[in-house]
C-alpha atoms as a PDB file:
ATOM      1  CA  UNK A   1    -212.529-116.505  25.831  1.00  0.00           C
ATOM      2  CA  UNK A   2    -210.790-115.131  28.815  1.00  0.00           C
ATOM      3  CA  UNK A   3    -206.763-115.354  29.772  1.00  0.00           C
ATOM      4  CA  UNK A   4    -205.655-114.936  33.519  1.00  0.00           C
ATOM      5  CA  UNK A   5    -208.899-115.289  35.345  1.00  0.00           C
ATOM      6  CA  UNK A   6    -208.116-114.907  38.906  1.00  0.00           C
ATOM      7  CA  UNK A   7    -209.847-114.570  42.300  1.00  0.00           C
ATOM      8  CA  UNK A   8    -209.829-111.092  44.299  1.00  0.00           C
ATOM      9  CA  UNK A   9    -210.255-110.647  48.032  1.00  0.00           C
ATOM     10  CA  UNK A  10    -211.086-107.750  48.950  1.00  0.00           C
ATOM     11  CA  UNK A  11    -208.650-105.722  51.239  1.00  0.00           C
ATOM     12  CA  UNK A  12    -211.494-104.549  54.084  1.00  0.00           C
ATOM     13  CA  UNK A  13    -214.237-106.524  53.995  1.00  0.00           C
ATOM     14  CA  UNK A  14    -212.762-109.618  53.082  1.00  0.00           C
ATOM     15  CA  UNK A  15    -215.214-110.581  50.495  1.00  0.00           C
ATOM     16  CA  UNK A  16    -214.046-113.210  47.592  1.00  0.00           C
ATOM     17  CA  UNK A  17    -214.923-112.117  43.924  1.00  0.00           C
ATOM     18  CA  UNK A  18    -213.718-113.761  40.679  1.00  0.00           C
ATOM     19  CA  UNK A  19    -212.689-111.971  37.872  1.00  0.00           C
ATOM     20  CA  UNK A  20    -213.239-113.108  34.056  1.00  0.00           C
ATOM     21  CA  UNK A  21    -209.185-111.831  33.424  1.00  0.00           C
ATOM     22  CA  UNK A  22    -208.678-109.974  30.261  1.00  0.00           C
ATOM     23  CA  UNK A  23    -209.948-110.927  26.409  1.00  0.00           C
ATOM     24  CA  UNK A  24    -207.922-113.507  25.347  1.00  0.00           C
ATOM     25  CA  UNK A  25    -207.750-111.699  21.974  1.00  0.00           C
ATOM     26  CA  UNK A  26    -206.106-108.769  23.818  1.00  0.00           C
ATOM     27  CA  UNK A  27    -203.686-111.362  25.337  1.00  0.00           C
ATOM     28  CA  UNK A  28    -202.402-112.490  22.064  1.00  0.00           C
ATOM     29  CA  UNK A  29    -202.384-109.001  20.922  1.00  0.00           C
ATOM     30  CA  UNK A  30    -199.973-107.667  23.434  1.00  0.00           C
ATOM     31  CA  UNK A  31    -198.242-110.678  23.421  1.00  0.00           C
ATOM     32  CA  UNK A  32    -197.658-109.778  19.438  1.00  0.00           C
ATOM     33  CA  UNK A  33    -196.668-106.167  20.489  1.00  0.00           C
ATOM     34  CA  UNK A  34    -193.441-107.182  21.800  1.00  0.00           C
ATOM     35  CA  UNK A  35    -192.375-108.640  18.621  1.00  0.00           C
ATOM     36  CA  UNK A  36    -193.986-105.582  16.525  1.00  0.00           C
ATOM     37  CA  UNK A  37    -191.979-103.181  18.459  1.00  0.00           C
ATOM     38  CA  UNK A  38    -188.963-104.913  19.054  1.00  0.00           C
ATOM     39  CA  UNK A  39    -186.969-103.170  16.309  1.00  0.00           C
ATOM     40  CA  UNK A  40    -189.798-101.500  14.504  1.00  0.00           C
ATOM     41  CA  UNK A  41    -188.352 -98.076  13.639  1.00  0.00           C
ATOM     42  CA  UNK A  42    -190.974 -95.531  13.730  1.00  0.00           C
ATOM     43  CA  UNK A  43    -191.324 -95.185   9.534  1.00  0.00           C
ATOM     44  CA  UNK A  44    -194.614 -93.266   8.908  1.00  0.00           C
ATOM     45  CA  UNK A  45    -196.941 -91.189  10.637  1.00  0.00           C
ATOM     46  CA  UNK A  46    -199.466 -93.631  11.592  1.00  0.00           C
ATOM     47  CA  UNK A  47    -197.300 -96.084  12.747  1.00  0.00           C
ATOM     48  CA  UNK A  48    -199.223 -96.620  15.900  1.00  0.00           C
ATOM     49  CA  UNK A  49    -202.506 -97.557  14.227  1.00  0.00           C
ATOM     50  CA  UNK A  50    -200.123 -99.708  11.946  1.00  0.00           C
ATOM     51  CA  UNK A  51    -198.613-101.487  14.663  1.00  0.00           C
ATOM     52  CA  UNK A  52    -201.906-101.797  16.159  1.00  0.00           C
ATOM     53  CA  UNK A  53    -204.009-103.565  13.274  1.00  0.00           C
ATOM     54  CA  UNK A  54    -200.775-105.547  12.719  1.00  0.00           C
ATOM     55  CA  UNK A  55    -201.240-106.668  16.564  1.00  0.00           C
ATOM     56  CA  UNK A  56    -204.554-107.789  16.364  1.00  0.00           C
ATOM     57  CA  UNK A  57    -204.338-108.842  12.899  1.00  0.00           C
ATOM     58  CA  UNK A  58    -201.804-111.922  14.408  1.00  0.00           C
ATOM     59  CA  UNK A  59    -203.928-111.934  17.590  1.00  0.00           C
ATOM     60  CA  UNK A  60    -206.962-112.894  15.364  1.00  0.00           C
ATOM     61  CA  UNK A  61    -204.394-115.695  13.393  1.00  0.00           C
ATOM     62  CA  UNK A  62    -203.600-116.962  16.516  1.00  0.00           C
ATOM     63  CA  UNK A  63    -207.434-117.554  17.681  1.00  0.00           C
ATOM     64  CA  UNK A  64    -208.388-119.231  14.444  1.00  0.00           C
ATOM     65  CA  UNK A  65    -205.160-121.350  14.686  1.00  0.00           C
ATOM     66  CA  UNK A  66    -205.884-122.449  18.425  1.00  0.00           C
ATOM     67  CA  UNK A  67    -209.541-123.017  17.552  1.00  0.00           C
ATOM     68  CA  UNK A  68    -208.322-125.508  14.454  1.00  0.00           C
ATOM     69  CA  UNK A  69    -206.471-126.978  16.818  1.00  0.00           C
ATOM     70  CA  UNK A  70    -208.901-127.997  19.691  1.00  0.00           C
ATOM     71  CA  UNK A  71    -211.556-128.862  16.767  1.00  0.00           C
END
Protein backbone atom coordinates (compact mmCIF):
# COMPACT_ATOMS: atom_id res chain seq x y z
CA UNK A 1 0.00 0.00 0.00
CA UNK A 2 1.19 3.39 -0.98
CA UNK A 3 0.98 6.91 1.20
CA UNK A 4 1.14 10.35 -0.70
CA UNK A 5 0.58 9.32 -4.25
CA UNK A 6 0.72 12.39 -6.24
CA UNK A 7 0.76 13.56 -9.88
CA UNK A 8 4.08 15.11 -11.52
CA UNK A 9 4.23 17.45 -14.49
CA UNK A 10 7.03 17.62 -15.92
CA UNK A 11 8.94 21.03 -15.96
CA UNK A 12 9.83 21.06 -20.05
CA UNK A 13 7.81 18.98 -21.79
CA UNK A 14 4.83 19.27 -19.89
CA UNK A 15 4.00 15.67 -19.72
CA UNK A 16 1.63 14.36 -16.67
CA UNK A 17 2.97 11.20 -14.77
CA UNK A 18 1.60 9.71 -11.52
CA UNK A 19 3.62 8.53 -8.93
CA UNK A 20 2.76 5.41 -6.54
CA UNK A 21 4.17 7.89 -3.33
CA UNK A 22 6.27 6.09 -0.87
CA UNK A 23 5.58 2.44 1.03
CA UNK A 24 3.13 3.04 3.38
CA UNK A 25 5.19 0.85 5.76
CA UNK A 26 8.01 3.43 5.42
CA UNK A 27 5.36 6.12 6.22
CA UNK A 28 4.51 4.68 9.52
CA UNK A 29 8.07 4.02 10.10
CA UNK A 30 9.27 7.55 9.93
CA UNK A 31 6.31 8.66 11.37
CA UNK A 32 7.52 6.30 14.53
CA UNK A 33 11.06 7.87 14.24
CA UNK A 34 10.02 11.05 15.65
CA UNK A 35 8.83 9.51 18.75
CA UNK A 36 12.00 7.01 18.89
CA UNK A 37 14.29 9.88 18.77
CA UNK A 38 12.59 12.38 20.59
CA UNK A 39 14.57 11.92 23.82
CA UNK A 40 16.31 8.71 22.98
CA UNK A 41 19.82 9.25 24.38
CA UNK A 42 22.29 7.55 22.29
CA UNK A 43 22.94 4.36 24.99
CA UNK A 44 24.83 1.66 22.98
CA UNK A 45 26.72 1.30 19.98
CA UNK A 46 24.16 0.09 17.69
CA UNK A 47 21.68 2.35 18.57
CA UNK A 48 20.86 3.18 15.02
CA UNK A 49 19.98 -0.36 13.96
CA UNK A 50 18.06 -0.35 17.40
CA UNK A 51 16.12 2.57 16.66
CA UNK A 52 15.62 1.27 13.31
CA UNK A 53 14.03 -2.32 13.98
CA UNK A 54 12.17 -0.48 16.79
CA UNK A 55 10.75 1.85 13.82
CA UNK A 56 9.57 -0.68 11.71
CA UNK A 57 8.79 -3.01 14.38
CA UNK A 58 5.66 -0.26 15.31
CA UNK A 59 5.36 0.47 11.57
CA UNK A 60 4.51 -3.28 11.07
CA UNK A 61 1.92 -2.95 14.46
CA UNK A 62 0.44 -0.24 12.90
CA UNK A 63 -0.32 -2.16 9.42
CA UNK A 64 -1.78 -5.18 11.15
CA UNK A 65 -3.83 -2.79 13.40
CA UNK A 66 -5.23 -0.72 10.32
CA UNK A 67 -5.81 -3.95 8.40
CA UNK A 68 -8.03 -5.35 11.62
CA UNK A 69 -9.63 -2.43 11.35
CA UNK A 70 -10.92 -2.17 7.68
CA UNK A 71 -11.62 -6.14 7.94
Amino acid sequence: MKAYPFLHKHPTTGNTTMSDGMDLRDYFAAKAMDIEMSGNAITTPKWRDEVAQNCYSMADAMLKARKEVTE
